[in-house]
PDB file of N, CA and C in Angstrom:
ATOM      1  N   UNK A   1      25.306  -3.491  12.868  1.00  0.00           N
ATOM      2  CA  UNK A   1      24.388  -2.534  12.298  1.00  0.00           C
ATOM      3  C   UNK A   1      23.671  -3.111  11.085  1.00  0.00           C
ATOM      4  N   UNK A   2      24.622  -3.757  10.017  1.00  0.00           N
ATOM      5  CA  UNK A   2      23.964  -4.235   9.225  1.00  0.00           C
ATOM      6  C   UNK A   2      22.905  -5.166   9.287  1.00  0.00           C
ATOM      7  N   UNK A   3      22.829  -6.236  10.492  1.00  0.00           N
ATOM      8  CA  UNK A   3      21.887  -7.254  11.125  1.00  0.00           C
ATOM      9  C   UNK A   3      20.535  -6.793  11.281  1.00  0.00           C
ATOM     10  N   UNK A   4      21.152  -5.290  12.203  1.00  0.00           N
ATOM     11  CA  UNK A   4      19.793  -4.977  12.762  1.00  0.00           C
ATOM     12  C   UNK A   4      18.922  -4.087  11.117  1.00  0.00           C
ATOM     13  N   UNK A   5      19.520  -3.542  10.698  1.00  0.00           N
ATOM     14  CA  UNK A   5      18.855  -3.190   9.156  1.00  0.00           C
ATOM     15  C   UNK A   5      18.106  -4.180   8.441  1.00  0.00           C
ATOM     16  N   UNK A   6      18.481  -5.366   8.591  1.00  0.00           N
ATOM     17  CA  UNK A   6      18.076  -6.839   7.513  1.00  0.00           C
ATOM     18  C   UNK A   6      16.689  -7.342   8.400  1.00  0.00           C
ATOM     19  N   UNK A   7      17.195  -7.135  10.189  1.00  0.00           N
ATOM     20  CA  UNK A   7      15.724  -7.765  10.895  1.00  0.00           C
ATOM     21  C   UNK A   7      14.740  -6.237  11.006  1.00  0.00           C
ATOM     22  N   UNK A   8      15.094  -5.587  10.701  1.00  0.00           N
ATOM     23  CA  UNK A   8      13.818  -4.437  10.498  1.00  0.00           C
ATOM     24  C   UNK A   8      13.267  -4.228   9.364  1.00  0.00           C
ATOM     25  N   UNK A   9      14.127  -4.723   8.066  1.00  0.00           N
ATOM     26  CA  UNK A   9      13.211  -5.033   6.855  1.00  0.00           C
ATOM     27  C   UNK A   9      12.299  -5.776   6.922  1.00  0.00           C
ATOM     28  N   UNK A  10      12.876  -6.901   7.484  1.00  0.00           N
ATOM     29  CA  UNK A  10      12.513  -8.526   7.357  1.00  0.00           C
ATOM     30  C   UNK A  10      10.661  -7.971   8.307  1.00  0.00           C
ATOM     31  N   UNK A  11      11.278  -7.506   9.456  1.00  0.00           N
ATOM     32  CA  UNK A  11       9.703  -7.107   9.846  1.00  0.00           C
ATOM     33  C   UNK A  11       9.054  -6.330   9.476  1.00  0.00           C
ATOM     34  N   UNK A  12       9.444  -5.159   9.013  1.00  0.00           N
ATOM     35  CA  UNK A  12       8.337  -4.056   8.017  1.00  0.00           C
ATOM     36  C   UNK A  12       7.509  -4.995   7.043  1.00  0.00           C
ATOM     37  N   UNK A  13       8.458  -5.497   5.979  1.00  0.00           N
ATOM     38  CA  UNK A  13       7.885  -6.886   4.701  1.00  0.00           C
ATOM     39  C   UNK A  13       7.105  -7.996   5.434  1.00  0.00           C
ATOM     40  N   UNK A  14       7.122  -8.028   6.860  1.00  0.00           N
ATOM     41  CA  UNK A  14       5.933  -9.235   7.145  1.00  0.00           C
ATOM     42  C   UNK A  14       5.137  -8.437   7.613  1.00  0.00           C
ATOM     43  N   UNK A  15       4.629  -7.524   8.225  1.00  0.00           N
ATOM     44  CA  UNK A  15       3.946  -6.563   8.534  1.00  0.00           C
ATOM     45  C   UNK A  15       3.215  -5.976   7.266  1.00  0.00           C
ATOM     46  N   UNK A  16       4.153  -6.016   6.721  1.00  0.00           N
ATOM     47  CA  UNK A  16       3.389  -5.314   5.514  1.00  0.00           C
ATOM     48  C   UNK A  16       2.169  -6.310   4.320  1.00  0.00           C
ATOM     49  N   UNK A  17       2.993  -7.254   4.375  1.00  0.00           N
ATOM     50  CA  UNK A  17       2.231  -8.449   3.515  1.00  0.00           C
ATOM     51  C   UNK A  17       1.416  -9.172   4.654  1.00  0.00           C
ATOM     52  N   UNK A  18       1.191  -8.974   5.953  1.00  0.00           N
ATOM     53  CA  UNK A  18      -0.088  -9.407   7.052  1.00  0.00           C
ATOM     54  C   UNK A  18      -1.246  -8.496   6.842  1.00  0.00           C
ATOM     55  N   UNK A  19      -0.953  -7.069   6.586  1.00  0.00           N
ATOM     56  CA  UNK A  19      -1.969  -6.226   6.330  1.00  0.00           C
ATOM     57  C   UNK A  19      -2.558  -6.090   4.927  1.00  0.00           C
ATOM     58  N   UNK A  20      -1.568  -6.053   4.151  1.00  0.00           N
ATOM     59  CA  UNK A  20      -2.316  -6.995   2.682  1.00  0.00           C
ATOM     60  C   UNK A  20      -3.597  -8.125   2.729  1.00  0.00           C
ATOM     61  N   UNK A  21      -2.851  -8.776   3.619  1.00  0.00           N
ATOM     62  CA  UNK A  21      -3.840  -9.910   3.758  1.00  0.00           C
ATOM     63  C   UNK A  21      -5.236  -9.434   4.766  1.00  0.00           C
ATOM     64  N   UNK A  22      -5.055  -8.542   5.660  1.00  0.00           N
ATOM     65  CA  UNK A  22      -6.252  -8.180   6.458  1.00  0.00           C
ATOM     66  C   UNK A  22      -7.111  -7.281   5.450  1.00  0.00           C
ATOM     67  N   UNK A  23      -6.631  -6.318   4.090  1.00  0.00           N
ATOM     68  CA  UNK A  23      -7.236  -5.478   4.004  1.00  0.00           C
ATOM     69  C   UNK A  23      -7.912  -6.576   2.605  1.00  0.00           C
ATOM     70  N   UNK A  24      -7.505  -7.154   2.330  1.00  0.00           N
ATOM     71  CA  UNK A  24      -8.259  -8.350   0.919  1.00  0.00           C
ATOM     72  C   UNK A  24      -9.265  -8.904   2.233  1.00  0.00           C
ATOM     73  N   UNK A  25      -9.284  -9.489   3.325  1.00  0.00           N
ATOM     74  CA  UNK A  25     -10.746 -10.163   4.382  1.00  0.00           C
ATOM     75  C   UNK A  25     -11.285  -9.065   4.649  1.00  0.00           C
ATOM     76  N   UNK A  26     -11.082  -7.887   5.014  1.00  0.00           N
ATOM     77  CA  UNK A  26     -12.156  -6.671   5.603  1.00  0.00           C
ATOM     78  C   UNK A  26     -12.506  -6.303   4.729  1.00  0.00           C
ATOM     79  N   UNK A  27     -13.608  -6.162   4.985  1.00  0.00           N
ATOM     80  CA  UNK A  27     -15.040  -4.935   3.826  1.00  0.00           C
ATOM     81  C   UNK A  27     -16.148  -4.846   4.537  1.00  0.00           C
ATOM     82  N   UNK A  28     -17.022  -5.296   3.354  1.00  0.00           N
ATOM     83  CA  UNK A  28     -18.561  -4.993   3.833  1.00  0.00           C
ATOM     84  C   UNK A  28     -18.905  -6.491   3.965  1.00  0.00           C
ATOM     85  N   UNK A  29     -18.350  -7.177   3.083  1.00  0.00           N
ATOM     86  CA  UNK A  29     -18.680  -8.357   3.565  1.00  0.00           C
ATOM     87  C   UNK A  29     -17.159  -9.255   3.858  1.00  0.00           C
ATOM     88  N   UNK A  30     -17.273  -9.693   5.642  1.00  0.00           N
ATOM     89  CA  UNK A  30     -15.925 -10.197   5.770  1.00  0.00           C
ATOM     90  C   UNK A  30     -15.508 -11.561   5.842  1.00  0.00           C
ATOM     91  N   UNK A  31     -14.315 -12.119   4.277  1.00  0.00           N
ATOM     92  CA  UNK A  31     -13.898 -12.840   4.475  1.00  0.00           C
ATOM     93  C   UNK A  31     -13.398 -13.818   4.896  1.00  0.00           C
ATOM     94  N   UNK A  32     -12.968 -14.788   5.913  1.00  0.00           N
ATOM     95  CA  UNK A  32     -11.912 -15.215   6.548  1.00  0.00           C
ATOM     96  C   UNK A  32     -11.125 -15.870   5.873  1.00  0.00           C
ATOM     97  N   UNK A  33      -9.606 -15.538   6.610  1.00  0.00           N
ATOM     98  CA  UNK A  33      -8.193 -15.297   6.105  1.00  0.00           C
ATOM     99  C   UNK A  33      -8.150 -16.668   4.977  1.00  0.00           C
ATOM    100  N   UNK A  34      -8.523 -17.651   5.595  1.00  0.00           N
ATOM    101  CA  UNK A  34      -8.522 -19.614   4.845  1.00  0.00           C
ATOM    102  C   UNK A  34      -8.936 -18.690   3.525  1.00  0.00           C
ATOM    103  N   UNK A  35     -10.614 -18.487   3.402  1.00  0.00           N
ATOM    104  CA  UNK A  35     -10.795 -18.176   2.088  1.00  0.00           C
ATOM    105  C   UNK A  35      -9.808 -17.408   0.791  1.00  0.00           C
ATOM    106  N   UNK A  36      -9.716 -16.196   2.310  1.00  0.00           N
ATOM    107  CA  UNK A  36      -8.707 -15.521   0.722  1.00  0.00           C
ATOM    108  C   UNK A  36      -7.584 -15.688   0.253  1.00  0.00           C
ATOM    109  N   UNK A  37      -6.706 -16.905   1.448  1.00  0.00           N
ATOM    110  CA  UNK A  37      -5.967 -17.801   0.755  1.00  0.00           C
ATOM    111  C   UNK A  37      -5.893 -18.399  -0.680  1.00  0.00           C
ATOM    112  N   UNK A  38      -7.264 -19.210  -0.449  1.00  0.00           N
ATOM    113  CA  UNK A  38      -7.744 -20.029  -1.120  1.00  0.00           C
ATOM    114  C   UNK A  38      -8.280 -19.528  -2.408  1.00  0.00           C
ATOM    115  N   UNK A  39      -8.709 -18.383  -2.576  1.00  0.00           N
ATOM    116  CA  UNK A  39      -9.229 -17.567  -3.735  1.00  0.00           C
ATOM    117  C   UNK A  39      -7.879 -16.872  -4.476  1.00  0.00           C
ATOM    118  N   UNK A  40      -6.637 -16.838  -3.359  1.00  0.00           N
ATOM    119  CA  UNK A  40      -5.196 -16.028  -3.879  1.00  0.00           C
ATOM    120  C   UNK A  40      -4.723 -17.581  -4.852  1.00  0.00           C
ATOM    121  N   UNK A  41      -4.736 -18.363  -4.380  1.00  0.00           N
ATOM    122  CA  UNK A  41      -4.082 -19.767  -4.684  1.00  0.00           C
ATOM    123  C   UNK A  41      -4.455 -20.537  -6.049  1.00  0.00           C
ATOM    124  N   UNK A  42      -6.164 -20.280  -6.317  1.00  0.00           N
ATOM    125  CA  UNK A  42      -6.433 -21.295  -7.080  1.00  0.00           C
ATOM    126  C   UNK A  42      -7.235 -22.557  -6.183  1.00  0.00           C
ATOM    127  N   UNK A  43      -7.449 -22.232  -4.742  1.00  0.00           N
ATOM    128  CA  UNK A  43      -7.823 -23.593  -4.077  1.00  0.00           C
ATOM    129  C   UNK A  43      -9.326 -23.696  -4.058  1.00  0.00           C
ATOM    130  N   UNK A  44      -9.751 -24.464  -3.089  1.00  0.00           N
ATOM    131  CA  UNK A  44     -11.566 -24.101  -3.112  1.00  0.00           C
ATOM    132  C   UNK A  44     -12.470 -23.432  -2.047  1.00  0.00           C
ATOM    133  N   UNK A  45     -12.733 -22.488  -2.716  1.00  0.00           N
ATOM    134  CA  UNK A  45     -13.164 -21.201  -1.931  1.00  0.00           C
ATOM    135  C   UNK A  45     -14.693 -21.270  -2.833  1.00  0.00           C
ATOM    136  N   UNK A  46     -15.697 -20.821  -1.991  1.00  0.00           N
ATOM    137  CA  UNK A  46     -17.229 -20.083  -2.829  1.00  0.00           C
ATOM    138  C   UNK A  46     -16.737 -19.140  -4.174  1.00  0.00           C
ATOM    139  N   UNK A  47     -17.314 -19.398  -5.153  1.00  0.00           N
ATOM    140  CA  UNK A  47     -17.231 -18.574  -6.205  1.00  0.00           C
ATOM    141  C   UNK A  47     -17.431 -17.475  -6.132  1.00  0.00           C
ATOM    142  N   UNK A  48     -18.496 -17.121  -5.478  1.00  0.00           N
ATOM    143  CA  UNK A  48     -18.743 -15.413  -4.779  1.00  0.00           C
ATOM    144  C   UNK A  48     -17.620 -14.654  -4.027  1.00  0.00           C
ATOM    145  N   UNK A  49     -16.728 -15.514  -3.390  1.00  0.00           N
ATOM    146  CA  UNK A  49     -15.565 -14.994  -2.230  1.00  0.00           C
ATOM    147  C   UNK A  49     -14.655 -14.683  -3.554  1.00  0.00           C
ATOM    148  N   UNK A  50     -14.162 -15.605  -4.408  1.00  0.00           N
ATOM    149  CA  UNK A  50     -13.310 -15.710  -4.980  1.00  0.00           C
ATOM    150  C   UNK A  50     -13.457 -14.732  -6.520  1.00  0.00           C
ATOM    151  N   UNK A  51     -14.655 -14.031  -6.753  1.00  0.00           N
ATOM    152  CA  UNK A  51     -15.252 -13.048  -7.540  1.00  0.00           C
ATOM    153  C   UNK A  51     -14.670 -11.736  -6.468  1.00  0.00           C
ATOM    154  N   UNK A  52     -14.813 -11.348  -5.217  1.00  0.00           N
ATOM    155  CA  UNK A  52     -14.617 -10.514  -4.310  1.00  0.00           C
ATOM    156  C   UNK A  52     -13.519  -9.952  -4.521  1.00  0.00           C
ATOM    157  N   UNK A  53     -12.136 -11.512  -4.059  1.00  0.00           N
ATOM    158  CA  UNK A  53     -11.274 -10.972  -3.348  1.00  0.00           C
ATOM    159  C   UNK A  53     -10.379 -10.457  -4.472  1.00  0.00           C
ATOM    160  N   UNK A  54     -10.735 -10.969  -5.681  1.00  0.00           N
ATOM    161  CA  UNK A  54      -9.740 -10.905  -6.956  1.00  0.00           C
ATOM    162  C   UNK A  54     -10.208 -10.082  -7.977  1.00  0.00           C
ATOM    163  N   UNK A  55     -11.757  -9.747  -8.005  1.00  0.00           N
ATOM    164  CA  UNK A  55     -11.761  -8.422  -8.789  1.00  0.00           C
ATOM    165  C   UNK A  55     -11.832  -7.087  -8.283  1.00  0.00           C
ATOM    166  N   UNK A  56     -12.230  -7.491  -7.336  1.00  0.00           N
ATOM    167  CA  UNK A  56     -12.343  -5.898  -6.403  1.00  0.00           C
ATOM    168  C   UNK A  56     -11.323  -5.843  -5.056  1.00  0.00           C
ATOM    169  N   UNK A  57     -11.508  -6.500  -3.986  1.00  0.00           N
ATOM    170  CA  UNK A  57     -10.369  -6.475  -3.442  1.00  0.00           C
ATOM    171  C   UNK A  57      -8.672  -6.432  -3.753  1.00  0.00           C
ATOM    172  N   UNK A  58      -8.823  -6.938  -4.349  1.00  0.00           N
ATOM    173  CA  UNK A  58      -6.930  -6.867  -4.866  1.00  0.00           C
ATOM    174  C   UNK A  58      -6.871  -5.895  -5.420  1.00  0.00           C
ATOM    175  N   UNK A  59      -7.476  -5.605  -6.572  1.00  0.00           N
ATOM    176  CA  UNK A  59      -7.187  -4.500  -7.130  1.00  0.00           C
ATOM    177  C   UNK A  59      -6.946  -2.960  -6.397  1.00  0.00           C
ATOM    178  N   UNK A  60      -7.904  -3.070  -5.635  1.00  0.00           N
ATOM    179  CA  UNK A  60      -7.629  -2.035  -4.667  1.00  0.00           C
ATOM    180  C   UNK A  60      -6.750  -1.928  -3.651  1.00  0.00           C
ATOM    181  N   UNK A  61      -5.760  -2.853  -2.963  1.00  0.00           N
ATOM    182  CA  UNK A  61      -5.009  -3.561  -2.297  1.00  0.00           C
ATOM    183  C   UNK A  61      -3.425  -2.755  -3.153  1.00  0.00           C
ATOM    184  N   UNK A  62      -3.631  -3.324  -4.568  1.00  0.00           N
ATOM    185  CA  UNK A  62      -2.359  -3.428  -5.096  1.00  0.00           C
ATOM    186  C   UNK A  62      -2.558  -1.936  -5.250  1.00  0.00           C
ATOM    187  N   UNK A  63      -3.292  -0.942  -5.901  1.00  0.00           N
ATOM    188  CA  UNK A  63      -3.375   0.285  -6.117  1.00  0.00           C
ATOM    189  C   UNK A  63      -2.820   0.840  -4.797  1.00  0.00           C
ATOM    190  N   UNK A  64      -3.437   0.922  -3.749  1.00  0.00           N
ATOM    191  CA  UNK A  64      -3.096   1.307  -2.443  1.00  0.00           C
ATOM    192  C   UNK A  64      -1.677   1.142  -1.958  1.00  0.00           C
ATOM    193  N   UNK A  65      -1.007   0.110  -2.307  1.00  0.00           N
ATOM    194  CA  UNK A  65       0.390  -0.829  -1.844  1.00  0.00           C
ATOM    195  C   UNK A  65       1.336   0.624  -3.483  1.00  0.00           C
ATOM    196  N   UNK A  66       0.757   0.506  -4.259  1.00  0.00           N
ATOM    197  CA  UNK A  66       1.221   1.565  -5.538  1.00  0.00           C
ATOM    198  C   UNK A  66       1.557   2.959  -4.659  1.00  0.00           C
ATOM    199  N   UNK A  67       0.304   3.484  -4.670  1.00  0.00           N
ATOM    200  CA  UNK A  67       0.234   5.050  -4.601  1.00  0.00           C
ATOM    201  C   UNK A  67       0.975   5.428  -2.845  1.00  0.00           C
ATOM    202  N   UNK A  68       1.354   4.364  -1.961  1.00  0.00           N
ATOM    203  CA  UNK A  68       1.955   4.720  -0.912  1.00  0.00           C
ATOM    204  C   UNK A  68       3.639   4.665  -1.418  1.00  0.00           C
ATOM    205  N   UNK A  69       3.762   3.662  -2.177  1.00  0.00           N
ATOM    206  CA  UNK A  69       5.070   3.872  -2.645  1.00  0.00           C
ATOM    207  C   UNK A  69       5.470   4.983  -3.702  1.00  0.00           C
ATOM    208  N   UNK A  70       4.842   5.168  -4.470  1.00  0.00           N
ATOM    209  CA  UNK A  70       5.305   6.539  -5.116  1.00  0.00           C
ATOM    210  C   UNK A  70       5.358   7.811  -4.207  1.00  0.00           C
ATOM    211  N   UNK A  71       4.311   7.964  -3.054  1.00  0.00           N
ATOM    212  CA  UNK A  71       4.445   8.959  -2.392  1.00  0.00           C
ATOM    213  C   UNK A  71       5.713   9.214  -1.939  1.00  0.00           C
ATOM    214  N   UNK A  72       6.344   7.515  -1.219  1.00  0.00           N
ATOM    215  CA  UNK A  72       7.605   7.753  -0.642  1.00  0.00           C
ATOM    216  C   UNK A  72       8.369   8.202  -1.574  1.00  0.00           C
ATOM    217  N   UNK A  73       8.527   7.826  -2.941  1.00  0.00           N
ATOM    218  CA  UNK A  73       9.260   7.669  -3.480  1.00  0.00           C
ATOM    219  C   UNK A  73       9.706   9.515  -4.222  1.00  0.00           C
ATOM    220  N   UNK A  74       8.164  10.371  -3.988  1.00  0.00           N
ATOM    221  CA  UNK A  74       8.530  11.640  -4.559  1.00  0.00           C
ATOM    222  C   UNK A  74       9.370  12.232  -3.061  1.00  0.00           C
ATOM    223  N   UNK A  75       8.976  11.837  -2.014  1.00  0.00           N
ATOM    224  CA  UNK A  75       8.761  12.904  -1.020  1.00  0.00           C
ATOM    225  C   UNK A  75      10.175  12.482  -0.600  1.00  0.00           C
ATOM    226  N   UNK A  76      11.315  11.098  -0.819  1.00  0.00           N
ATOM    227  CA  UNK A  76      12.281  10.782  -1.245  1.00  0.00           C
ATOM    228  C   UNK A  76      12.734  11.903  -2.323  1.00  0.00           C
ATOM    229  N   UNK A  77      12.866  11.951  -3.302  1.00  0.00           N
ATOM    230  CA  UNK A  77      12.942  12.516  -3.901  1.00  0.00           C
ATOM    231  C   UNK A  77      13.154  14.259  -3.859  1.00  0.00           C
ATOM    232  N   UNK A  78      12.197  14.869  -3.081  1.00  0.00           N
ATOM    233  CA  UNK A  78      12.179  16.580  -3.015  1.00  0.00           C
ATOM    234  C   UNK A  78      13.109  16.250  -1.504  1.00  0.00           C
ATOM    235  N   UNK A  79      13.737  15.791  -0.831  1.00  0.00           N
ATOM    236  CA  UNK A  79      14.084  15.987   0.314  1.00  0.00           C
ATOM    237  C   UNK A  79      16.118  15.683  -0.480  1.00  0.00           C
ATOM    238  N   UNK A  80      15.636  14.695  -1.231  1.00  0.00           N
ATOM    239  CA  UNK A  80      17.353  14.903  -2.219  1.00  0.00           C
ATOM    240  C   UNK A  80      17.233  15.978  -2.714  1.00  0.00           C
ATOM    241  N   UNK A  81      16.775  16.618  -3.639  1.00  0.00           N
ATOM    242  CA  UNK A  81      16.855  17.615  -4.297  1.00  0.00           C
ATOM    243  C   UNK A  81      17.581  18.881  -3.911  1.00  0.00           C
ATOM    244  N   UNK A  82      16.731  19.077  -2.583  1.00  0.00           N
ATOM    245  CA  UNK A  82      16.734  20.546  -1.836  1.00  0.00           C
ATOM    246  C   UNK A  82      18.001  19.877  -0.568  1.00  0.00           C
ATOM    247  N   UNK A  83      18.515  19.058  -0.413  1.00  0.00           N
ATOM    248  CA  UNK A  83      19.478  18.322   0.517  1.00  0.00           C
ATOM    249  C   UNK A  83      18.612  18.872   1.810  1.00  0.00           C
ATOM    250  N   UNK A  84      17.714  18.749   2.284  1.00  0.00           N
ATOM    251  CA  UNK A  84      17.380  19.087   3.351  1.00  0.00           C
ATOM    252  C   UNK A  84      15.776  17.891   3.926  1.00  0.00           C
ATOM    253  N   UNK A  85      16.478  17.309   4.845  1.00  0.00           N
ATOM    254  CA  UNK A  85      15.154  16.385   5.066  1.00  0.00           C
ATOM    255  C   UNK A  85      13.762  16.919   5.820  1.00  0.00           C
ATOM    256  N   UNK A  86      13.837  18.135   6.081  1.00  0.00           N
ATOM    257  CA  UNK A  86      12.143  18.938   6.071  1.00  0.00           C
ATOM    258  C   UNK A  86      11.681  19.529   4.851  1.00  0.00           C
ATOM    259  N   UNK A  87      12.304  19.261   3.995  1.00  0.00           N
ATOM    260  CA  UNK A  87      11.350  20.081   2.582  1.00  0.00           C
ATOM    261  C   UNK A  87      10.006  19.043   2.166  1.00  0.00           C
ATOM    262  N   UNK A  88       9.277  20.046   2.596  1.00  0.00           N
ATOM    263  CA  UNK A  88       7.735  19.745   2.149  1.00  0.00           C
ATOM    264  C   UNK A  88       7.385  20.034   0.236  1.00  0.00           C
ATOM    265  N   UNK A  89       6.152  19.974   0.418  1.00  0.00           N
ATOM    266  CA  UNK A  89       5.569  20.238  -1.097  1.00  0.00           C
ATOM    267  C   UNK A  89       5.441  21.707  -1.231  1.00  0.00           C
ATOM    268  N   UNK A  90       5.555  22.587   0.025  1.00  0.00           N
ATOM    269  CA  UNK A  90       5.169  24.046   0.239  1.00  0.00           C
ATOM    270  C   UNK A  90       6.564  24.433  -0.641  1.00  0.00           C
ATOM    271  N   UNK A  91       7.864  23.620  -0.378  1.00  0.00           N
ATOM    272  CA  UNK A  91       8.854  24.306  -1.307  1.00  0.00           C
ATOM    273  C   UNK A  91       9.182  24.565  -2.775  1.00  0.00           C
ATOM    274  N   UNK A  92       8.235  23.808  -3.403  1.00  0.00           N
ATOM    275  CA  UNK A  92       8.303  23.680  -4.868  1.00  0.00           C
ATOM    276  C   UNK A  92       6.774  24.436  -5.523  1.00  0.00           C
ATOM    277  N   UNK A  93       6.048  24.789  -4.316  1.00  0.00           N
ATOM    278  CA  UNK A  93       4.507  25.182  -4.800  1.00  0.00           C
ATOM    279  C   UNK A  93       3.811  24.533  -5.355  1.00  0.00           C
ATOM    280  N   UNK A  94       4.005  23.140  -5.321  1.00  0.00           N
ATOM    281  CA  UNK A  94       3.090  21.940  -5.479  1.00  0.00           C
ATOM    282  C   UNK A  94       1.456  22.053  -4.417  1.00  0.00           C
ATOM    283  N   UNK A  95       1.887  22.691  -3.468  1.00  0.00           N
ATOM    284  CA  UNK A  95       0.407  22.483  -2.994  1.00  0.00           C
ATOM    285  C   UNK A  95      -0.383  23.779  -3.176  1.00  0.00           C
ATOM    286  N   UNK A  96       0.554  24.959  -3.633  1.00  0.00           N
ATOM    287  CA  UNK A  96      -0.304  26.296  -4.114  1.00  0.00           C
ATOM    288  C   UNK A  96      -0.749  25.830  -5.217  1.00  0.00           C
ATOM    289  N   UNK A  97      -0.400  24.795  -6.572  1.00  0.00           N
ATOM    290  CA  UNK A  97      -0.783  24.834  -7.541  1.00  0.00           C
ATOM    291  C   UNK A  97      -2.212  23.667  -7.221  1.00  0.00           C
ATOM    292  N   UNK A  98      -2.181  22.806  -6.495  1.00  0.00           N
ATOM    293  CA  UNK A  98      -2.876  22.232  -6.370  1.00  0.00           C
ATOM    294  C   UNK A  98      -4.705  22.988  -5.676  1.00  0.00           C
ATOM    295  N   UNK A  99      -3.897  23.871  -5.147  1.00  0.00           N
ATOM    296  CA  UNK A  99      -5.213  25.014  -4.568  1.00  0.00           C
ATOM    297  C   UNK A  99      -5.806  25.822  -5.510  1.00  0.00           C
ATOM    298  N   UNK A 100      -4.761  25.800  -6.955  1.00  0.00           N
ATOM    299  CA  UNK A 100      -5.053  26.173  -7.884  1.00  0.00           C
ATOM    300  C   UNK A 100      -6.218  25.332  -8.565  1.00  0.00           C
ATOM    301  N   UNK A 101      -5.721  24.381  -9.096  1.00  0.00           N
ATOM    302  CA  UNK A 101      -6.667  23.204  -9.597  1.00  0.00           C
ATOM    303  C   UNK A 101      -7.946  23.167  -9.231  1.00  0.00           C
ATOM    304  N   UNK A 102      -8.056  23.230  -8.037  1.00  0.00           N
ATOM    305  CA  UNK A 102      -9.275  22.889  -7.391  1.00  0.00           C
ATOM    306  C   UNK A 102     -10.574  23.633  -7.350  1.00  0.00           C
ATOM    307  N   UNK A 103      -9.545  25.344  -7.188  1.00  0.00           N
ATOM    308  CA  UNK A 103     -10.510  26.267  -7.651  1.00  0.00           C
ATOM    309  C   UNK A 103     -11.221  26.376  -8.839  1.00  0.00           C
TER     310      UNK A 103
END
């Protein structure tokens, strides 16, 4: 059991850092993978690619790679709380208050 836990990390974490890497080459204008290597590294990439992938791409990359983990990490969180693994945000009125806000 423990094996199979370590090779399903092991593939979520390469899966996960392959799509890192697809979402730094996709945009409006698309990369290929060599470059944004090469712009991650320090190697030699166009100055324009390497302006791209590291002020605007990453940043948005790492924000994104952020705000999916805190999600888990609340929705972790309200499912300990209430010991019950269907408790939504409807149980704490997090999303009535949010209907609040908006209004």
């Amino acid at each position: 059991m423990r094996s199979r836990s370590a090779i399903l990390f092991a593939t979520l974490s390469a899966y996960t850092v392959g799509l890192f890497l697809l979402d730094l080459a996709v945009g409006a204008v698309r990369i290929p993978l060599d470059d944004v290597w090469a712009a991650l590294t320090g190697g030699d990439c166009p100055q324009a690619t390497a302006k791209i992938v590291l002020n605007i791409r990453l940043i948005k990359a790492i924000v994104a790679l952020l705000a999916g983990a805190a999600l888990s990490v609340s929705g972790l969180q309200m499912q300990t709380l209430f010991r019950n693994p269907l408790a939504g945000p409807y149980v704490l009125g997090i999303s009535s208050g949010a209907s609040l806000g908006v209004a």
